[in-house]
C-alpha atoms as a PDB file:
ATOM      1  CA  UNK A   1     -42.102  45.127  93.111  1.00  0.00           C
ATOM      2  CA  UNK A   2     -40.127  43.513  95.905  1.00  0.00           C
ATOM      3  CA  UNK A   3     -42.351  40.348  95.820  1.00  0.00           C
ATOM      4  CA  UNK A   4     -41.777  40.235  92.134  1.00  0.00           C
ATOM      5  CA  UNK A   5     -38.005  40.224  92.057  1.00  0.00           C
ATOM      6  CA  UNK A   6     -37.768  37.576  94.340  1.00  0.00           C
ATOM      7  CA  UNK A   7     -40.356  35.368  92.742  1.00  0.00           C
ATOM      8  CA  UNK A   8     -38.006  35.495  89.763  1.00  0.00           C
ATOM      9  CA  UNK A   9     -34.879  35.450  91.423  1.00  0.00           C
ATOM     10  CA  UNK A  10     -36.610  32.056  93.035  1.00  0.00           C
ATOM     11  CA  UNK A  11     -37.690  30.702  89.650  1.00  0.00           C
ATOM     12  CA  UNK A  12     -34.634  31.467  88.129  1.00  0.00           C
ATOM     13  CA  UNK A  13     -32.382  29.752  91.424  1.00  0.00           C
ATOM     14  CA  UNK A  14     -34.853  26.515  91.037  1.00  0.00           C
ATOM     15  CA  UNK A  15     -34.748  26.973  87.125  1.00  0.00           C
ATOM     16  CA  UNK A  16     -30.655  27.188  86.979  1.00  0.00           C
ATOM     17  CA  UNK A  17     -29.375  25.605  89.823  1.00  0.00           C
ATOM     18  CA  UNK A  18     -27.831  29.431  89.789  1.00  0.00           C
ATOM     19  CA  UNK A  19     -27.926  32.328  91.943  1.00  0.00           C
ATOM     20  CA  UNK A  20     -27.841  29.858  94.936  1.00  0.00           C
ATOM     21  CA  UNK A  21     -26.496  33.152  97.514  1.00  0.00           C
ATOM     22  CA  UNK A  22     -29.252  35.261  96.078  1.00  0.00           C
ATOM     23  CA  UNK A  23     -32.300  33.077  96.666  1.00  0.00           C
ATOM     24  CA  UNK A  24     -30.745  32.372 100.057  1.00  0.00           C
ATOM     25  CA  UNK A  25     -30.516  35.636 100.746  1.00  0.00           C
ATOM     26  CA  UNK A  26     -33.723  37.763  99.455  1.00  0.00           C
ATOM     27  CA  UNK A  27     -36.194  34.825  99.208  1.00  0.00           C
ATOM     28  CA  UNK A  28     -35.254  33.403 102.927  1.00  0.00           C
ATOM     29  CA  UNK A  29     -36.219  29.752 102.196  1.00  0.00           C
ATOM     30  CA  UNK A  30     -37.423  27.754 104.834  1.00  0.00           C
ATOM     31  CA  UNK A  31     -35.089  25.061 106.286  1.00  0.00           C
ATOM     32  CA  UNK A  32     -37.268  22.639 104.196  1.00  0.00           C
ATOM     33  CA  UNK A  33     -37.155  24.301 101.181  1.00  0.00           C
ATOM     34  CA  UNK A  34     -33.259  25.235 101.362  1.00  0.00           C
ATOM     35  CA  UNK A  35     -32.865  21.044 101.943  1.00  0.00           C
ATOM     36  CA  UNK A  36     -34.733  20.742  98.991  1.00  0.00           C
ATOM     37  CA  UNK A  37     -32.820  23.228  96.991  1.00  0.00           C
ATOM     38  CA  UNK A  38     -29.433  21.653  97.846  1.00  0.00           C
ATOM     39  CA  UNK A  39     -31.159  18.531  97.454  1.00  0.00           C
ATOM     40  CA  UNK A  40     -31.698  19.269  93.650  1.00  0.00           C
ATOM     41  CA  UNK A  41     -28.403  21.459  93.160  1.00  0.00           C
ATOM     42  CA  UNK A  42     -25.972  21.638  95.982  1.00  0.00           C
ATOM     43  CA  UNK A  43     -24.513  18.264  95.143  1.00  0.00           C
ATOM     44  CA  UNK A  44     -24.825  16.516  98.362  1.00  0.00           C
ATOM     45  CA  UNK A  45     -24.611  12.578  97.616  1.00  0.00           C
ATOM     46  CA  UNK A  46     -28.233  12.253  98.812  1.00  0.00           C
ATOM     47  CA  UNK A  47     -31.068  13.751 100.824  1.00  0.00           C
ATOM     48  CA  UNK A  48     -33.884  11.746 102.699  1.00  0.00           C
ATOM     49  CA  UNK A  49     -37.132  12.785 102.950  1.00  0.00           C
ATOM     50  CA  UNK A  50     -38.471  15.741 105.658  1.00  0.00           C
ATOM     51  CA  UNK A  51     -34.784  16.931 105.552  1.00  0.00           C
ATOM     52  CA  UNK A  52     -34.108  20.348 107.468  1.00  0.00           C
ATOM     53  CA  UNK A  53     -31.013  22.686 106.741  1.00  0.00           C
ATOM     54  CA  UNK A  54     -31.006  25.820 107.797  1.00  0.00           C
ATOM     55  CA  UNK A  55     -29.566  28.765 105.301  1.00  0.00           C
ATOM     56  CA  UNK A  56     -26.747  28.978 107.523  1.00  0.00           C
ATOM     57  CA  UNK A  57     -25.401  25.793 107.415  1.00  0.00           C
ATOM     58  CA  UNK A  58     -21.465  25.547 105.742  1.00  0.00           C
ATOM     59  CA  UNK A  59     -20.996  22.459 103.724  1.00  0.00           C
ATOM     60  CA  UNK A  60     -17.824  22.253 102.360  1.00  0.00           C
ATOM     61  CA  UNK A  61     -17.432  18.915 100.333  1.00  0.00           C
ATOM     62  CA  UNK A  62     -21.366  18.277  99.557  1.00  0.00           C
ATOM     63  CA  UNK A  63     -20.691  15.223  97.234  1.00  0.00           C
ATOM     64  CA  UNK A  64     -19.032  13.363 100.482  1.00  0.00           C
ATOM     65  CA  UNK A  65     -22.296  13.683 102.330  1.00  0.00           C
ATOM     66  CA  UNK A  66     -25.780  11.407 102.777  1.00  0.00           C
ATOM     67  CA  UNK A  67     -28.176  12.943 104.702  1.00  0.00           C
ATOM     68  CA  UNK A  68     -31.233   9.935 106.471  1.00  0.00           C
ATOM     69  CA  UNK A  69     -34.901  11.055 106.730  1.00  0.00           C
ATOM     70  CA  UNK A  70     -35.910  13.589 109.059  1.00  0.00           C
ATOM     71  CA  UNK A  71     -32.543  14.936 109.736  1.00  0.00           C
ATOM     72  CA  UNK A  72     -32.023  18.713 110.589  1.00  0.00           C
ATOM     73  CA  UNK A  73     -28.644  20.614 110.411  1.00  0.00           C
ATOM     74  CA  UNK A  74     -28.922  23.887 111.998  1.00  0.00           C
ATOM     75  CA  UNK A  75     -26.356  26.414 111.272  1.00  0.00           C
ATOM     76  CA  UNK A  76     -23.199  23.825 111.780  1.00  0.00           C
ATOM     77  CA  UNK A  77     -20.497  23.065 109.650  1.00  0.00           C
ATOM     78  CA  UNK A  78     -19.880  19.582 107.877  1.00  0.00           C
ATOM     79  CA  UNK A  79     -16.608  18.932 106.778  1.00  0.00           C
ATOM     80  CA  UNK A  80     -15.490  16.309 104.303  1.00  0.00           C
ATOM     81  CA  UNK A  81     -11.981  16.730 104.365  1.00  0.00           C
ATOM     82  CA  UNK A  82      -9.189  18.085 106.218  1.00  0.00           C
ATOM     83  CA  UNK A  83      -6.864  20.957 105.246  1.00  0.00           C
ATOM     84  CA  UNK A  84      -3.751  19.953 106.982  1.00  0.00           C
ATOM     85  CA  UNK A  85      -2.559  18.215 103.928  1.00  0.00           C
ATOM     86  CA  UNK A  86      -1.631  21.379 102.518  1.00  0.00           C
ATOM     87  CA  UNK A  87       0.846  21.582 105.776  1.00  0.00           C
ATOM     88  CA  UNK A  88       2.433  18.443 105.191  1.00  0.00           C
ATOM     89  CA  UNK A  89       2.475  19.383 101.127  1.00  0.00           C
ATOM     90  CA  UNK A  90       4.863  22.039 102.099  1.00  0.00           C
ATOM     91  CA  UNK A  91       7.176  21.112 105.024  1.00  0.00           C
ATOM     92  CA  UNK A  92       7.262  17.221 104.785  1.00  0.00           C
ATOM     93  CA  UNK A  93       7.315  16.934 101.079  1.00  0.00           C
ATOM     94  CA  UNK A  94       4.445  14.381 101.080  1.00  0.00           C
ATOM     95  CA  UNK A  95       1.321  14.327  98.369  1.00  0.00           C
ATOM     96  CA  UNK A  96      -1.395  12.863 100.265  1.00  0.00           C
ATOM     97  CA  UNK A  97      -5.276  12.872 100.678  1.00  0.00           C
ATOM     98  CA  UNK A  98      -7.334  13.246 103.759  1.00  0.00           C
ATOM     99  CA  UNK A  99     -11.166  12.839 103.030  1.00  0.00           C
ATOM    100  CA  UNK A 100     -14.147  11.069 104.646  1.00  0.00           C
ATOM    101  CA  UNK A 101     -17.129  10.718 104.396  1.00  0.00           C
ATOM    102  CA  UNK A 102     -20.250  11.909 106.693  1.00  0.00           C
ATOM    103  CA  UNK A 103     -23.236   9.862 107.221  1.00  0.00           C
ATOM    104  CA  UNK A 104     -26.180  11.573 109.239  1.00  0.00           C
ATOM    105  CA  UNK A 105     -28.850   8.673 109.254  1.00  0.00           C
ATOM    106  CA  UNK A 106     -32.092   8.843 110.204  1.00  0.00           C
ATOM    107  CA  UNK A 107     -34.420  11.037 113.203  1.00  0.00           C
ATOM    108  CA  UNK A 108     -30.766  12.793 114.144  1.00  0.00           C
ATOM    109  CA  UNK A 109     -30.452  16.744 114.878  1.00  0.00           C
ATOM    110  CA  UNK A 110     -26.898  18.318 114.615  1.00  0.00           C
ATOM    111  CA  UNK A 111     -26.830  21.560 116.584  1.00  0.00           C
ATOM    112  CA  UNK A 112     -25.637  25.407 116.564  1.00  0.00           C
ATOM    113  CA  UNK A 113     -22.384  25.821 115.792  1.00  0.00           C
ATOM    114  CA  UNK A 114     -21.320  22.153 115.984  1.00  0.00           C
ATOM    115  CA  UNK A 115     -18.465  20.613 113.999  1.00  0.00           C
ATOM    116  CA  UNK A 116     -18.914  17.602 112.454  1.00  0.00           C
ATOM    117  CA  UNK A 117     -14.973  16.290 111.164  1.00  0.00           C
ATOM    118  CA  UNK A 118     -14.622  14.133 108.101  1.00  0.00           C
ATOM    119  CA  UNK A 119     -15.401  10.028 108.451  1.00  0.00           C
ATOM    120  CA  UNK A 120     -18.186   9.532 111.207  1.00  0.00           C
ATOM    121  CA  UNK A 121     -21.771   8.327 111.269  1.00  0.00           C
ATOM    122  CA  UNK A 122     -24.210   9.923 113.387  1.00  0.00           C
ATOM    123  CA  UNK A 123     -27.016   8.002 114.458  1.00  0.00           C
ATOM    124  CA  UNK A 124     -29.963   7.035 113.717  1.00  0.00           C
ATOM    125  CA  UNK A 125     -32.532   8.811 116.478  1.00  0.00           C
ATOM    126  CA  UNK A 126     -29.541  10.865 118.016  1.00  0.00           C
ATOM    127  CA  UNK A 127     -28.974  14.639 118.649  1.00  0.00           C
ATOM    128  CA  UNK A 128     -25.436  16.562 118.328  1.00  0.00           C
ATOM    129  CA  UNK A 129     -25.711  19.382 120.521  1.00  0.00           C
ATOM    130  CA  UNK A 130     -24.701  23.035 120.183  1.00  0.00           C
ATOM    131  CA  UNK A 131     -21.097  23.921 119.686  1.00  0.00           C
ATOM    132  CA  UNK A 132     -20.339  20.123 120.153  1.00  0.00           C
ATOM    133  CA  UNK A 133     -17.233  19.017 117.965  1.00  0.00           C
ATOM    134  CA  UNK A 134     -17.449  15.438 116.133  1.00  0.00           C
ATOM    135  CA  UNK A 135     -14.727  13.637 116.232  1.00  0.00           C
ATOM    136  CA  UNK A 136     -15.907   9.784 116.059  1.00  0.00           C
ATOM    137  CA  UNK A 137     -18.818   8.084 115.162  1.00  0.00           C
ATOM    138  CA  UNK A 138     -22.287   9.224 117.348  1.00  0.00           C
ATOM    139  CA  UNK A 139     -23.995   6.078 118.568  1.00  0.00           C
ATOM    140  CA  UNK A 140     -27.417   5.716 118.400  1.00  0.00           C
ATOM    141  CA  UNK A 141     -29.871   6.747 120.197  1.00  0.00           C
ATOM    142  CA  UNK A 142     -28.174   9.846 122.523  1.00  0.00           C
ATOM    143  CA  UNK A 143     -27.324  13.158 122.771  1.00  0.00           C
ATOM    144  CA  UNK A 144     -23.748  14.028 122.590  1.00  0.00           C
ATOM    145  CA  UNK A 145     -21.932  17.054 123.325  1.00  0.00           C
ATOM    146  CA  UNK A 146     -18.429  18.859 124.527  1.00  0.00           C
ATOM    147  CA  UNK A 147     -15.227  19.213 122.438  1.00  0.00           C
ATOM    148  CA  UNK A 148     -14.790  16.431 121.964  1.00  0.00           C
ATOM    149  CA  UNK A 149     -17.993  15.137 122.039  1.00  0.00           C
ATOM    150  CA  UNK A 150     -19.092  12.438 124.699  1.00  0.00           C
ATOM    151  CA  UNK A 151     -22.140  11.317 125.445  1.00  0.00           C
ATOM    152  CA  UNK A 152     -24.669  13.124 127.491  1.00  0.00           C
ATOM    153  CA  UNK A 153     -27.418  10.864 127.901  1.00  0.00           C
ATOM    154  CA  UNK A 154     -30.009   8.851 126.010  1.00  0.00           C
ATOM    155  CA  UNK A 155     -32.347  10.782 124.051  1.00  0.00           C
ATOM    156  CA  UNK A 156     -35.224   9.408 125.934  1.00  0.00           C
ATOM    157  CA  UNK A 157     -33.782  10.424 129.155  1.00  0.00           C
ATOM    158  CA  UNK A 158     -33.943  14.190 127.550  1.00  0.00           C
ATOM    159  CA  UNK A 159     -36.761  13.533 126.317  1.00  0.00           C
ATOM    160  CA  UNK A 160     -38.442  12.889 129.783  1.00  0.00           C
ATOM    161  CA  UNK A 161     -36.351  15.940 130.969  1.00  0.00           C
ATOM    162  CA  UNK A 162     -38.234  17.966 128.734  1.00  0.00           C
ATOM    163  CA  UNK A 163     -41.763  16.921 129.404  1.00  0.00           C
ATOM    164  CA  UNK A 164     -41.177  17.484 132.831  1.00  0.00           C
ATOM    165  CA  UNK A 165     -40.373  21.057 132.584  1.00  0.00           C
ATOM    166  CA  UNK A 166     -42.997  21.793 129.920  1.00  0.00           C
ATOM    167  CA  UNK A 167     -45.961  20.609 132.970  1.00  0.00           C
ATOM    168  CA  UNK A 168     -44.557  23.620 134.566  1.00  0.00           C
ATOM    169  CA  UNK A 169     -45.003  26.033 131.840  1.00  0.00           C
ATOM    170  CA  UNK A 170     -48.298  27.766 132.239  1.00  0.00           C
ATOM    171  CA  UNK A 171     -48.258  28.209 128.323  1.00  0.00           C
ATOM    172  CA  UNK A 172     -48.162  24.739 127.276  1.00  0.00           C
ATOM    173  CA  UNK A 173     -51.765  24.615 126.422  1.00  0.00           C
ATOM    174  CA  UNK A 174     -51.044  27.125 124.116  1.00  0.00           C
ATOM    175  CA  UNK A 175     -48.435  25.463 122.573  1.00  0.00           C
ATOM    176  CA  UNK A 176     -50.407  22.059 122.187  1.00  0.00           C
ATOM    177  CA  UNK A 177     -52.990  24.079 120.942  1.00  0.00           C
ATOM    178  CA  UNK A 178     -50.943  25.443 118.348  1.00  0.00           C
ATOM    179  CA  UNK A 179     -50.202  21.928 116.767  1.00  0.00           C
ATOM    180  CA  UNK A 180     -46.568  23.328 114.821  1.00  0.00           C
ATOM    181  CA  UNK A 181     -43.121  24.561 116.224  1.00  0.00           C
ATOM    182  CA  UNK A 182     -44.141  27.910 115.569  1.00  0.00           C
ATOM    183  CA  UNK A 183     -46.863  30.022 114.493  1.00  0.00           C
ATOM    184  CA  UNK A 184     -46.338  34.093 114.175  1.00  0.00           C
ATOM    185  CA  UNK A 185     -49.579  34.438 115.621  1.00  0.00           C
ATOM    186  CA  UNK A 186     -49.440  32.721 118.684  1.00  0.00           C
ATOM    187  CA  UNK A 187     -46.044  34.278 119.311  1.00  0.00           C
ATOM    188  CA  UNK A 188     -46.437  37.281 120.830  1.00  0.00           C
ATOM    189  CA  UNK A 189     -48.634  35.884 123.570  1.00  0.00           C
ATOM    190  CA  UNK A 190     -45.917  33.025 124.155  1.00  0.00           C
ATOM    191  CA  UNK A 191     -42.874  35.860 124.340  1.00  0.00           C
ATOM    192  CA  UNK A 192     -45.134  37.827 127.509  1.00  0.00           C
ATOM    193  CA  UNK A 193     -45.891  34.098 129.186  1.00  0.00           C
ATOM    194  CA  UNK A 194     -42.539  33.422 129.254  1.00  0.00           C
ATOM    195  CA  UNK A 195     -40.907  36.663 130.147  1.00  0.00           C
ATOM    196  CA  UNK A 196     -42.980  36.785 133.076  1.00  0.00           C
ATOM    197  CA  UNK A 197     -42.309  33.432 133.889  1.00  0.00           C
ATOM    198  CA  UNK A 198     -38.382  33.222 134.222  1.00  0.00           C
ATOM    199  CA  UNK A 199     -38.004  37.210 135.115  1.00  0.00           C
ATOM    200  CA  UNK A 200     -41.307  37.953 136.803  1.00  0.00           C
ATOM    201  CA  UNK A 201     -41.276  41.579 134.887  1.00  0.00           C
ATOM    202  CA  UNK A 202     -42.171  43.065 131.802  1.00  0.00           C
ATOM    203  CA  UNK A 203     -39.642  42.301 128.693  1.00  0.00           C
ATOM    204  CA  UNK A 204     -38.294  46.483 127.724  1.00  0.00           C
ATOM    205  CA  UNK A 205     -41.078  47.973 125.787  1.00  0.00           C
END
């Protein structure tokens, strides 16, 4: 029965363009499939190809936003405008408008809890990283981060930062092996590696 309802709430969502919270939040789309969805109704100005969003992403002005290929918003916020004019409405008497747009181009990652302001370009080939706050445009090519953001490093400088730690991992057979970023099987095999690894004990039972 439960299957059921949320094949047709999903049919109906994809039908309509309606019902957008309950699709997100019975059928639990995929990243993928929640970029396509928005893709086809959420109004964003355009979406590349292999986009990523997760469900938990807040995107306020959708129609001020272009999205490259292979770009993946985790849960961040992207804003396209900026609320102070209300402020100014009141106490200085002035009728103005403060909008931008966002351009995320291609092979870029913005992060958990980032905040990405109104009237920057990010990218291509860079990564925004977790709680980082975008005030400017992101160059491209690096990994950014901070309130405001700055650049970290190049991403090919993390990227040798992570290879080198992964040679350490006694699991990382098992993870080439596994040939995707995640597989339920392989999981809980991976979660007892790497407890013992960093804590040298059993995880509580």
């Amino acid at each position: 029965m439960i299957g059921l309802a949320r094949r047709a709430i999903s049919y109906y969502a994809w039908k309509t363009g309606r019902g957008k919270g309950l699709y997100k939040r019975f059928c639990h789309p995929t990243g993928f499939e929640w970029a396509e969805f928005l893709a086809r109704w959420g109004g964003i100005h355009s979406v590349g190809k292999g986009v990523w969003i997760n469900p938990g992403c807040n995107i306020p002005d959708p129609s001020l936003l272009r999205l490259g290929n292979n770009v993946g918003l985790s849960d961040c916020t992207v804003f396209g405008h900026d609320g102070i004019i209300g402020l100014f409405e009141v106490s200085a008497g002035k009728t103005l408008d403060s909008v931008g747009a966002v351009d995320i181009r291609d092979n870029s990652f913005v992060g958990y809890g980032a905040i990405v302001m109104p009237r920057v370009t990010i990218g291509p080939n860079s990564i925004v990283a977790a709680g980082a706050v975008i005030t400017k445009d992101v160059p491209p090519g690096v990994v950014v981060g901070g309130n405001p953001a700055k650049v970290l490093c190049t991403v090919e400088d993390l990227l040798k930062k992570i290879e080198e730690r992964c040679e350490a991992y006694p699991w990382i057979d098992l993870i080439r092996h596994r040939g995707t970023h995640f597989d339920p099987d392989y999981e809980p095999k991976l979660r007892a590696m790497r407890t013992q690894y960093f804590f040298g004990e059993k995880a509580n039972e």
